[in-house]
C-alpha atoms as a PDB file:
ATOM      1  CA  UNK A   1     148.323 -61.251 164.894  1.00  0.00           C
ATOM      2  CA  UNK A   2     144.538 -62.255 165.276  1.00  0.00           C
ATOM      3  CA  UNK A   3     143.316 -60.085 168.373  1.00  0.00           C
ATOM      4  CA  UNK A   4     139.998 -62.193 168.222  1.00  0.00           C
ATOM      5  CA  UNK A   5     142.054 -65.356 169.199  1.00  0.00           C
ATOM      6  CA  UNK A   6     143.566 -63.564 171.783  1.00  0.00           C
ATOM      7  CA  UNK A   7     140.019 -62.607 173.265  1.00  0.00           C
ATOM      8  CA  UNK A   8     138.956 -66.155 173.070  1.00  0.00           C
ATOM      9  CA  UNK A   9     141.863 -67.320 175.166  1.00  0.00           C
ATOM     10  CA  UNK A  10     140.850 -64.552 177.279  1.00  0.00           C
ATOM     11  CA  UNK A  11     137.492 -65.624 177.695  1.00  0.00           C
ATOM     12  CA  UNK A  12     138.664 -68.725 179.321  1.00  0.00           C
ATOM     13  CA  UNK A  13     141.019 -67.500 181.513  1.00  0.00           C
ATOM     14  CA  UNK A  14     139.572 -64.667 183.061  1.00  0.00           C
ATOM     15  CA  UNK A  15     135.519 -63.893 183.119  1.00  0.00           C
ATOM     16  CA  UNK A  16     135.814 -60.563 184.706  1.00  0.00           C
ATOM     17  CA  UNK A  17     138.346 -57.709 185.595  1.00  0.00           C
ATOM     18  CA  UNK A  18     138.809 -55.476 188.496  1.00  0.00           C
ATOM     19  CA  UNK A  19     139.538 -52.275 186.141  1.00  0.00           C
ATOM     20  CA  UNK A  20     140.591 -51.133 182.733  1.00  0.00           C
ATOM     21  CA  UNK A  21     144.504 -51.580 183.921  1.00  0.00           C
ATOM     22  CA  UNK A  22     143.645 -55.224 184.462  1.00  0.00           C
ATOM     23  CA  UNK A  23     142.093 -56.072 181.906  1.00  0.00           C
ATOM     24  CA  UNK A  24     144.878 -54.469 179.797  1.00  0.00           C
ATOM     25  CA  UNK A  25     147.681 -56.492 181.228  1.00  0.00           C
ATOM     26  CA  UNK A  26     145.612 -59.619 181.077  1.00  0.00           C
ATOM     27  CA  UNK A  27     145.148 -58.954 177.179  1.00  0.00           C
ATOM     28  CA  UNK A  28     149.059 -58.222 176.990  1.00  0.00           C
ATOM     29  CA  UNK A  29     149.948 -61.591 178.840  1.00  0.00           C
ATOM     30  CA  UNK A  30     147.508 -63.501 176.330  1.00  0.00           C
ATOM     31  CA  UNK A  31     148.993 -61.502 173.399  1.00  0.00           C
ATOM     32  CA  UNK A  32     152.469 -62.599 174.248  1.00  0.00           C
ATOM     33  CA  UNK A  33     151.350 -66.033 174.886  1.00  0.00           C
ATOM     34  CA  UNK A  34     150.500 -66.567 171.889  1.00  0.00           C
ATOM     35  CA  UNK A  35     152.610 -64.829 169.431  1.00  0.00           C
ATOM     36  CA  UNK A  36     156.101 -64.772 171.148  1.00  0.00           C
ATOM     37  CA  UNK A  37     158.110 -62.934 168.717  1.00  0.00           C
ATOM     38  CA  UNK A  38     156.494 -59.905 169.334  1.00  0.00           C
ATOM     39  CA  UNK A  39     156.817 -57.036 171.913  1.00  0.00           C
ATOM     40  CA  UNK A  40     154.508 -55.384 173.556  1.00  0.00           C
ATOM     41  CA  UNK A  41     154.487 -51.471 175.444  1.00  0.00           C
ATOM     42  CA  UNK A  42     152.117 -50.262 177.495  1.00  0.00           C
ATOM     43  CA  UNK A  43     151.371 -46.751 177.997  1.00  0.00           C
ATOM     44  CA  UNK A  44     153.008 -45.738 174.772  1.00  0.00           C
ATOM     45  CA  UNK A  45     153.471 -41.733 173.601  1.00  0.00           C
ATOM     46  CA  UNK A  46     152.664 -41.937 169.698  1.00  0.00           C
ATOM     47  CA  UNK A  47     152.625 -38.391 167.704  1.00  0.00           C
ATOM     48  CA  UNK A  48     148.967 -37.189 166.171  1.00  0.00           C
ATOM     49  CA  UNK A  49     147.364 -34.458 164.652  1.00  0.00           C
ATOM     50  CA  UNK A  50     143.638 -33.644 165.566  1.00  0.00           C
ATOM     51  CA  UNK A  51     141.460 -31.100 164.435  1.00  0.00           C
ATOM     52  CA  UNK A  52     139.882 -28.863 167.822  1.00  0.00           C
ATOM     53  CA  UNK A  53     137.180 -26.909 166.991  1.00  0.00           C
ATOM     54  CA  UNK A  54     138.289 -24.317 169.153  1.00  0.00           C
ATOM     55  CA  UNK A  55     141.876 -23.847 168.042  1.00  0.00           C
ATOM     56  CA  UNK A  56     142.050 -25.590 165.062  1.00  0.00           C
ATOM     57  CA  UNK A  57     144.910 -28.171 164.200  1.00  0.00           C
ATOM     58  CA  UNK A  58     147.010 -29.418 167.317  1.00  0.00           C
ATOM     59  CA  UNK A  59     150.237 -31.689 167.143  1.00  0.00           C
ATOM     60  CA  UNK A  60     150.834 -33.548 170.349  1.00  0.00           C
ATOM     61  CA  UNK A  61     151.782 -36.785 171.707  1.00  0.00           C
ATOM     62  CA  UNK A  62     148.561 -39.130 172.355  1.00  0.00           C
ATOM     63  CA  UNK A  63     149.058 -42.329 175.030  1.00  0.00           C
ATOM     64  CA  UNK A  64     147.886 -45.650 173.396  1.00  0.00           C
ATOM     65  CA  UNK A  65     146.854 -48.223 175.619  1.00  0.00           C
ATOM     66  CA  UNK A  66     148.932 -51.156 174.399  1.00  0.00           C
ATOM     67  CA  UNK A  67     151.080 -50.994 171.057  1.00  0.00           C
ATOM     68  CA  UNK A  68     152.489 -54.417 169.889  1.00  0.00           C
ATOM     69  CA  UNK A  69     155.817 -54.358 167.941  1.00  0.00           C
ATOM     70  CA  UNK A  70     156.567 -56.741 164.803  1.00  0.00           C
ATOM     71  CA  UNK A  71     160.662 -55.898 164.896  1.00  0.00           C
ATOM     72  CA  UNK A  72     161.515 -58.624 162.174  1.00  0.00           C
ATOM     73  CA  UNK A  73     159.101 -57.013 159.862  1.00  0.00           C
ATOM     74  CA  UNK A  74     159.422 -53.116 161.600  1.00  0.00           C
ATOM     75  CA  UNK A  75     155.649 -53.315 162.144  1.00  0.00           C
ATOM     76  CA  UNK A  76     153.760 -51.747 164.964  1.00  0.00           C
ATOM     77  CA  UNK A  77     149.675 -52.334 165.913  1.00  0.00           C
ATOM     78  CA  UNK A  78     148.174 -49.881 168.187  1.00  0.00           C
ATOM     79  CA  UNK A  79     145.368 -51.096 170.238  1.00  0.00           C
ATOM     80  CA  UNK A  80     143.123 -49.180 172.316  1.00  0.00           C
ATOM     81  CA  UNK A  81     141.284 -50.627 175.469  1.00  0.00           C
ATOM     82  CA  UNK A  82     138.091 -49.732 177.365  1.00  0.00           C
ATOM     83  CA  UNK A  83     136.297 -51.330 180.152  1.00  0.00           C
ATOM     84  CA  UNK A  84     132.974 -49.103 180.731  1.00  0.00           C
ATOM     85  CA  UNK A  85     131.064 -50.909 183.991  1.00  0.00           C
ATOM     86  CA  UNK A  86     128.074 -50.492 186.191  1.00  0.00           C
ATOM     87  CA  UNK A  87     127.926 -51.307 189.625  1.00  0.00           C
ATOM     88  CA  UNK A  88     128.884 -54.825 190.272  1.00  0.00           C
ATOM     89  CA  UNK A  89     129.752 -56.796 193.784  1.00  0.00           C
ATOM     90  CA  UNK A  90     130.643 -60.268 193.266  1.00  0.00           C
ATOM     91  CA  UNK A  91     132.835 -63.137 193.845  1.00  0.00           C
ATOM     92  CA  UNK A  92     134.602 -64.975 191.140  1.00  0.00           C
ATOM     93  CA  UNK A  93     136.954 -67.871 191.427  1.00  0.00           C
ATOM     94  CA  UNK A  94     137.461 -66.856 195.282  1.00  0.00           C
ATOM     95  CA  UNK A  95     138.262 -63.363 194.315  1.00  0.00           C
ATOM     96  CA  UNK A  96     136.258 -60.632 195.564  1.00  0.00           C
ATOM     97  CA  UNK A  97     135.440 -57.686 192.875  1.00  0.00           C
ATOM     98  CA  UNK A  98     133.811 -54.332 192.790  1.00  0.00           C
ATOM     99  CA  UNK A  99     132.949 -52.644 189.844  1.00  0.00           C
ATOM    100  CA  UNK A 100     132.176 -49.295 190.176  1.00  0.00           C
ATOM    101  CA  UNK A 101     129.747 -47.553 187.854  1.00  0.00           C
ATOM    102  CA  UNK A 102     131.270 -45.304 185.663  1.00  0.00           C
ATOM    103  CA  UNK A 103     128.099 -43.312 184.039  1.00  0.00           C
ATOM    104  CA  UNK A 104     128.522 -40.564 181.956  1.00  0.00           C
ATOM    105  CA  UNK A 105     127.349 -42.839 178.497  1.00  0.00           C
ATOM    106  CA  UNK A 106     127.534 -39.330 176.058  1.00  0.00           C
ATOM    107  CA  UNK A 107     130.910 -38.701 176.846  1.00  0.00           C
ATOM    108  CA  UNK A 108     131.730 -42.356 176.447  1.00  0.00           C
ATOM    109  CA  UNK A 109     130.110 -43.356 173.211  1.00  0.00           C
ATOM    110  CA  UNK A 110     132.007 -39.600 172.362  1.00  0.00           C
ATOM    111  CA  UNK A 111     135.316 -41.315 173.412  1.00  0.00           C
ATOM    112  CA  UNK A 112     135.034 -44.255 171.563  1.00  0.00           C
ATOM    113  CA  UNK A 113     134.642 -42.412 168.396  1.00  0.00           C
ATOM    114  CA  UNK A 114     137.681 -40.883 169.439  1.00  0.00           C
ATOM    115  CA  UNK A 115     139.424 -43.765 169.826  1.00  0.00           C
ATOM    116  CA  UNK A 116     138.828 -44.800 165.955  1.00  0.00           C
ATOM    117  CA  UNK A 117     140.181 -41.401 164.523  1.00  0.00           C
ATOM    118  CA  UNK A 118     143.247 -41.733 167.093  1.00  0.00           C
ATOM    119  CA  UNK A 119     144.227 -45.405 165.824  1.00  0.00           C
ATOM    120  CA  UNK A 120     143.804 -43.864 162.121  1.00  0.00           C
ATOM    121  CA  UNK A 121     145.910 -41.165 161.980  1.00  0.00           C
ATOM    122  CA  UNK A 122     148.765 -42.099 165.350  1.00  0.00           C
ATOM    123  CA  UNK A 123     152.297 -42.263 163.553  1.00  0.00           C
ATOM    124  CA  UNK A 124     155.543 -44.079 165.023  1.00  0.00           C
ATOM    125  CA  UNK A 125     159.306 -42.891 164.002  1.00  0.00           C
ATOM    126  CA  UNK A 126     160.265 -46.301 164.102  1.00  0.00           C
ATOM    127  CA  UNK A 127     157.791 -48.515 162.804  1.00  0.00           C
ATOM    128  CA  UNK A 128     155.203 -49.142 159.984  1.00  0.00           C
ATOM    129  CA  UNK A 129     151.564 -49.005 161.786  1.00  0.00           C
ATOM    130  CA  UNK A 130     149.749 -51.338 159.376  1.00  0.00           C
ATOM    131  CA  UNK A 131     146.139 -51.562 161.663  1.00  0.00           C
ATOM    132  CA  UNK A 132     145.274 -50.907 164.911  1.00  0.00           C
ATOM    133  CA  UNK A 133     142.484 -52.413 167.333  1.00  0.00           C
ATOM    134  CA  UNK A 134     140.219 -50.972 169.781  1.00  0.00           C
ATOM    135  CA  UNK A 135     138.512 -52.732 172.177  1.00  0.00           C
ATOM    136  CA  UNK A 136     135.423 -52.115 174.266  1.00  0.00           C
ATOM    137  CA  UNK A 137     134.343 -54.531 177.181  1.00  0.00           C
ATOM    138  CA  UNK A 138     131.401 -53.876 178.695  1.00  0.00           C
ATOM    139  CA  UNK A 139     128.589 -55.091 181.547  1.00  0.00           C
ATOM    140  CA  UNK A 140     126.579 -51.807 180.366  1.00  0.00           C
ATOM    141  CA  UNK A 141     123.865 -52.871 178.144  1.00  0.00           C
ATOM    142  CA  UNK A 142     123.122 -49.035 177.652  1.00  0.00           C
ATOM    143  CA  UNK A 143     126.077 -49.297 174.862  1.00  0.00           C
ATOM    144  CA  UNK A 144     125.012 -52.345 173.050  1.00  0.00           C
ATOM    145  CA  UNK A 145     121.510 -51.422 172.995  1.00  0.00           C
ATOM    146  CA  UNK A 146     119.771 -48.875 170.717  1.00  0.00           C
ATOM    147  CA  UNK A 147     119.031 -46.285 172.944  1.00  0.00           C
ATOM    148  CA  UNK A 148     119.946 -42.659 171.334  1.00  0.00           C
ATOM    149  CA  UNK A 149     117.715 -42.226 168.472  1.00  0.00           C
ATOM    150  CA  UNK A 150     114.866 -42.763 170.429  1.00  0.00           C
ATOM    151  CA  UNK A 151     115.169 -40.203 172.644  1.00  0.00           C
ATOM    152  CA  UNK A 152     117.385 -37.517 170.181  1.00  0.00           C
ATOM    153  CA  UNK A 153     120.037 -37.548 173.258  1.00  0.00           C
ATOM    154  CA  UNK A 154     122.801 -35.133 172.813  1.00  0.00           C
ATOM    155  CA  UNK A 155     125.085 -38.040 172.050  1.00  0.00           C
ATOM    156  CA  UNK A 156     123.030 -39.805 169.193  1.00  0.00           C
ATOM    157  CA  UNK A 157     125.521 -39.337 166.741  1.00  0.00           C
ATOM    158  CA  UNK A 158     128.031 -41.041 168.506  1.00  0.00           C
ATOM    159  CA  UNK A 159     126.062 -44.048 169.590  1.00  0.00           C
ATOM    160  CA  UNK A 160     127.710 -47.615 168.739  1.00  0.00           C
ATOM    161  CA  UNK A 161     124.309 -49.620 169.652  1.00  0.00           C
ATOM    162  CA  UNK A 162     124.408 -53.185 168.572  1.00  0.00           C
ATOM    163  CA  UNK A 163     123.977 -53.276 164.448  1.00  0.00           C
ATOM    164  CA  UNK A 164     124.949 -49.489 164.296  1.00  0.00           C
ATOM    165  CA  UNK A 165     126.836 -48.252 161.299  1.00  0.00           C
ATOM    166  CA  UNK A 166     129.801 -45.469 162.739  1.00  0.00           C
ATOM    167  CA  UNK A 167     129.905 -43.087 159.791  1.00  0.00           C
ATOM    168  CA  UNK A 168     132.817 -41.333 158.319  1.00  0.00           C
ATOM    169  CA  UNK A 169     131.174 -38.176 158.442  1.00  0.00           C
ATOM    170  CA  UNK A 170     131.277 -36.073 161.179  1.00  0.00           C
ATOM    171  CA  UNK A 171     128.319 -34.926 162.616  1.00  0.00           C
ATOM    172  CA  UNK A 172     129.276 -33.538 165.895  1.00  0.00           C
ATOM    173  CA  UNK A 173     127.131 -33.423 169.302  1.00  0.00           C
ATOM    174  CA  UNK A 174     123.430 -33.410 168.614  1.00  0.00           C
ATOM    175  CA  UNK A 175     121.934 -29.619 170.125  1.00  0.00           C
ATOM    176  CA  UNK A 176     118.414 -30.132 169.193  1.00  0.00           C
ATOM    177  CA  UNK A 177     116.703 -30.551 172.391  1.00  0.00           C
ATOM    178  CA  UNK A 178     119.759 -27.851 173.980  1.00  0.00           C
ATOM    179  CA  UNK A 179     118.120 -24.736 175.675  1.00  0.00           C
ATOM    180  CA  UNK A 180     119.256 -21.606 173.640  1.00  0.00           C
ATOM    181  CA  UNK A 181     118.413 -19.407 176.146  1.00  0.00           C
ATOM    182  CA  UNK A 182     120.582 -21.209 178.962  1.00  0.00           C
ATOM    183  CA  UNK A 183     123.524 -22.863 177.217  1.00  0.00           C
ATOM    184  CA  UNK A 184     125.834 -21.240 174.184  1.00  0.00           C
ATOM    185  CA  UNK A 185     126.879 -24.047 171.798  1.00  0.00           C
ATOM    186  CA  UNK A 186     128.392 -21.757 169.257  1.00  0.00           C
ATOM    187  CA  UNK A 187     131.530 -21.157 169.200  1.00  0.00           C
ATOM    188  CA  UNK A 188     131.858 -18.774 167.033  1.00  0.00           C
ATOM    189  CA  UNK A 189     129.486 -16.657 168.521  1.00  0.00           C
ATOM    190  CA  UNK A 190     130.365 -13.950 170.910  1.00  0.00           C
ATOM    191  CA  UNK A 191     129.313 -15.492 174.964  1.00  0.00           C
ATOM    192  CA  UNK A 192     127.369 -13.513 176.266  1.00  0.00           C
ATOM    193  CA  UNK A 193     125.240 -13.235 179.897  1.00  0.00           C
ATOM    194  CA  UNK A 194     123.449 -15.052 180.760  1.00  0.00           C
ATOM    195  CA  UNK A 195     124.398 -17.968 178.706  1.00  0.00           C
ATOM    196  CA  UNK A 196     126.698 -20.532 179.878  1.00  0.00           C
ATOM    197  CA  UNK A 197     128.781 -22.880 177.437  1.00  0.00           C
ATOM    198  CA  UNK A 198     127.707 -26.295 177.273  1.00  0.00           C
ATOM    199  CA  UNK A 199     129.629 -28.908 178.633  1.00  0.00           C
ATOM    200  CA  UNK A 200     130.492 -30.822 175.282  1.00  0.00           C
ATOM    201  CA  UNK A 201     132.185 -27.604 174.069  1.00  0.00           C
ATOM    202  CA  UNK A 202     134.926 -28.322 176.517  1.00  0.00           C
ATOM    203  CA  UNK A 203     138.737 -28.995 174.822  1.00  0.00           C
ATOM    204  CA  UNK A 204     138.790 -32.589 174.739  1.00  0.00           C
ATOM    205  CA  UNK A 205     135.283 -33.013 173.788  1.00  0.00           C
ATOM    206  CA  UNK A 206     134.934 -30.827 170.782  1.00  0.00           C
ATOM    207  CA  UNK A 207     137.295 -32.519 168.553  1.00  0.00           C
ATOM    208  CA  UNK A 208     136.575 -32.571 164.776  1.00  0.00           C
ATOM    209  CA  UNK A 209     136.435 -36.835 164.149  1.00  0.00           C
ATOM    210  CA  UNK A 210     136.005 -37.058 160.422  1.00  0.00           C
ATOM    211  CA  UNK A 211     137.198 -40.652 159.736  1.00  0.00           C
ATOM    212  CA  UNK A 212     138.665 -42.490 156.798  1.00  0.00           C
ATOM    213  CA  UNK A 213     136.015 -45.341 156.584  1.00  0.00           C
ATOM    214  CA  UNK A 214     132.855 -46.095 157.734  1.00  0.00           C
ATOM    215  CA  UNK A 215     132.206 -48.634 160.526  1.00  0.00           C
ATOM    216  CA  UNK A 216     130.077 -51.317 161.073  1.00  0.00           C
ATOM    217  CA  UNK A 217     129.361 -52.431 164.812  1.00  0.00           C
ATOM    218  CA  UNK A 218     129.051 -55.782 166.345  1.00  0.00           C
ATOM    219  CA  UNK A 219     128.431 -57.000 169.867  1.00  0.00           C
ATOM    220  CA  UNK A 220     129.646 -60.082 170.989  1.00  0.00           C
ATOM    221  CA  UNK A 221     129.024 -62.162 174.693  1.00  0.00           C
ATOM    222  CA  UNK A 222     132.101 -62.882 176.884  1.00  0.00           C
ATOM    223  CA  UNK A 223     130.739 -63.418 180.317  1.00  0.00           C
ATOM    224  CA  UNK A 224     128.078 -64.088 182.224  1.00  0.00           C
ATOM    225  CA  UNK A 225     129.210 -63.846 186.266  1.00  0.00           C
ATOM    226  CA  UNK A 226     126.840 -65.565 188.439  1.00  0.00           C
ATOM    227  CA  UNK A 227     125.620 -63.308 191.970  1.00  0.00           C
ATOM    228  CA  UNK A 228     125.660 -59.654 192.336  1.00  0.00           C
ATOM    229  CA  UNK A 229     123.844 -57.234 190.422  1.00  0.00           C
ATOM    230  CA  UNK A 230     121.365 -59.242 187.981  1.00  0.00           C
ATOM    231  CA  UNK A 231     121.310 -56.176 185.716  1.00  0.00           C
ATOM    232  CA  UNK A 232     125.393 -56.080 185.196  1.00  0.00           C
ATOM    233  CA  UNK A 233     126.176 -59.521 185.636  1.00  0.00           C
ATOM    234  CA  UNK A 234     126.395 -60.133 181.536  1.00  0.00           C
ATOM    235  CA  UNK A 235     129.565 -58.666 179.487  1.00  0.00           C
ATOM    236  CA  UNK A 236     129.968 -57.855 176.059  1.00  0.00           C
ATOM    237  CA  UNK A 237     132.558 -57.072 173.893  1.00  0.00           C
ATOM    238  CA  UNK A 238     132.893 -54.861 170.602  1.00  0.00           C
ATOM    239  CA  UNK A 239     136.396 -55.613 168.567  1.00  0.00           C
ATOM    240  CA  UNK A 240     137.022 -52.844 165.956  1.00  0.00           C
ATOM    241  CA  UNK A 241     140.088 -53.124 163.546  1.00  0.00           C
ATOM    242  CA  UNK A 242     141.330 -49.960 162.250  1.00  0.00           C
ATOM    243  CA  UNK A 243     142.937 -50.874 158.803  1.00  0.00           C
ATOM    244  CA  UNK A 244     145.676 -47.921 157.650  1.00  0.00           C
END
């Protein structure tokens, strides 16, 4: 299966999406189109290990996006979507959208990561997970541009700018411009008053993401939607494969 075929029919056939749920069944209705032998889930429980800095390892069941099933050759290939937007009101092809903005870029580019280590270690009972995929469309030029380093955000570490190279190394949330005396980032450090813990020390955000390989990043266009907000009308896409 070539997933960068698939987002070329894509491209063609749909220019925008009204939310992450569409855009994943519109990539599932291309996938099948093209290649139909195989099987597709959505929504599918898949066992994983992660490492929580808090509590150590945890086993649990982690919900991938779409997982496409070889059953001739007892294959499976995991692929993770996300559509990140910012505010967009438009009308395409007689359809009214409206993109909502979702903010919050540090715990995004935090996610993403996330997504990589997931589609590395996820393991099926039934099949053979060979490579997975993970997706990221985008009308947020915030992500494709090179915007962390610069300002030594909290998120630098995580960014996945245009050209950036995701390293296998983890190097965790970036506490350098942190207030000591306001916010505890240590967690193995008593809390005490009147220090509150910082937000990124929260469960699902202080995962330990060592990965197997490093990763280089590449932007590509998909759209340009004519109307609307001239600052969000242009989408990009980042394809990641995640070999095994």
């Amino acid at each position: 299966m070539n997933l960068r075929t698939v987002i070329e029919k894509l491209q063609h056939e749909r220019q925008i999406f009204h939310s992450e749920d569409d855009l994943k069944f519109a990539l599932a209705v291309c996938i099948k189109e093209l290649y139909a032998t195989l099987e597709l889930r959505l929504e599918v429980p898949l066992n994983i290990v992660m490492k929580s800095i808090n509590s150590g390892e945890q086993s649990f069941r982690a919900i991938v996006d779409i997982v496409v099933l070889d059953y001739e050759n007892r294959k499976a290939y995991p692929i993770e979507i996300k559509y990140k937007t910012k505010c967009l009101h438009t009308s395409y092809d007689n359809e009214n959208y409206e993109l909502r903005n979702h903010g919050a870029l540090d715990v995004g580019r935090y996610s993403f990561r996330k997504d990589i280590y997931r589609l590395e270690n996820v393991e099926s009972k039934d099949f053979d997970i060979e490579k997975g995929y993970l997706l990221i469309l985008t009308n947020d030029k915030s992500y494709v541009n090179d915007n962390t380093n610069q300002k030594r955000n909290v998120d630098r570490h995580f960014s996945f700018h245009d050209g950036a190279e995701i390293s296998r190394e983890y190097l965790g949330w970036n506490y350098e411009h942190t207030d000591p005396t306001k916010y505890y980032t240590d967690l193995t450090i008593p809390l005490a008053p009147p220090l509150r813990r910082h937000w990124t020390l929260s469960k699902e955000l202080s995962y330990k993401l060592d990965l197997k390989k490093n990763y280089q990043i590449f932007w590509r266009n998909y759209s340009t939607i004519s109307g609307g907000n001239k600052n969000a009308n242009e989408f990009y896409y980042c394809l990641i494969e995640v070999e095994r």
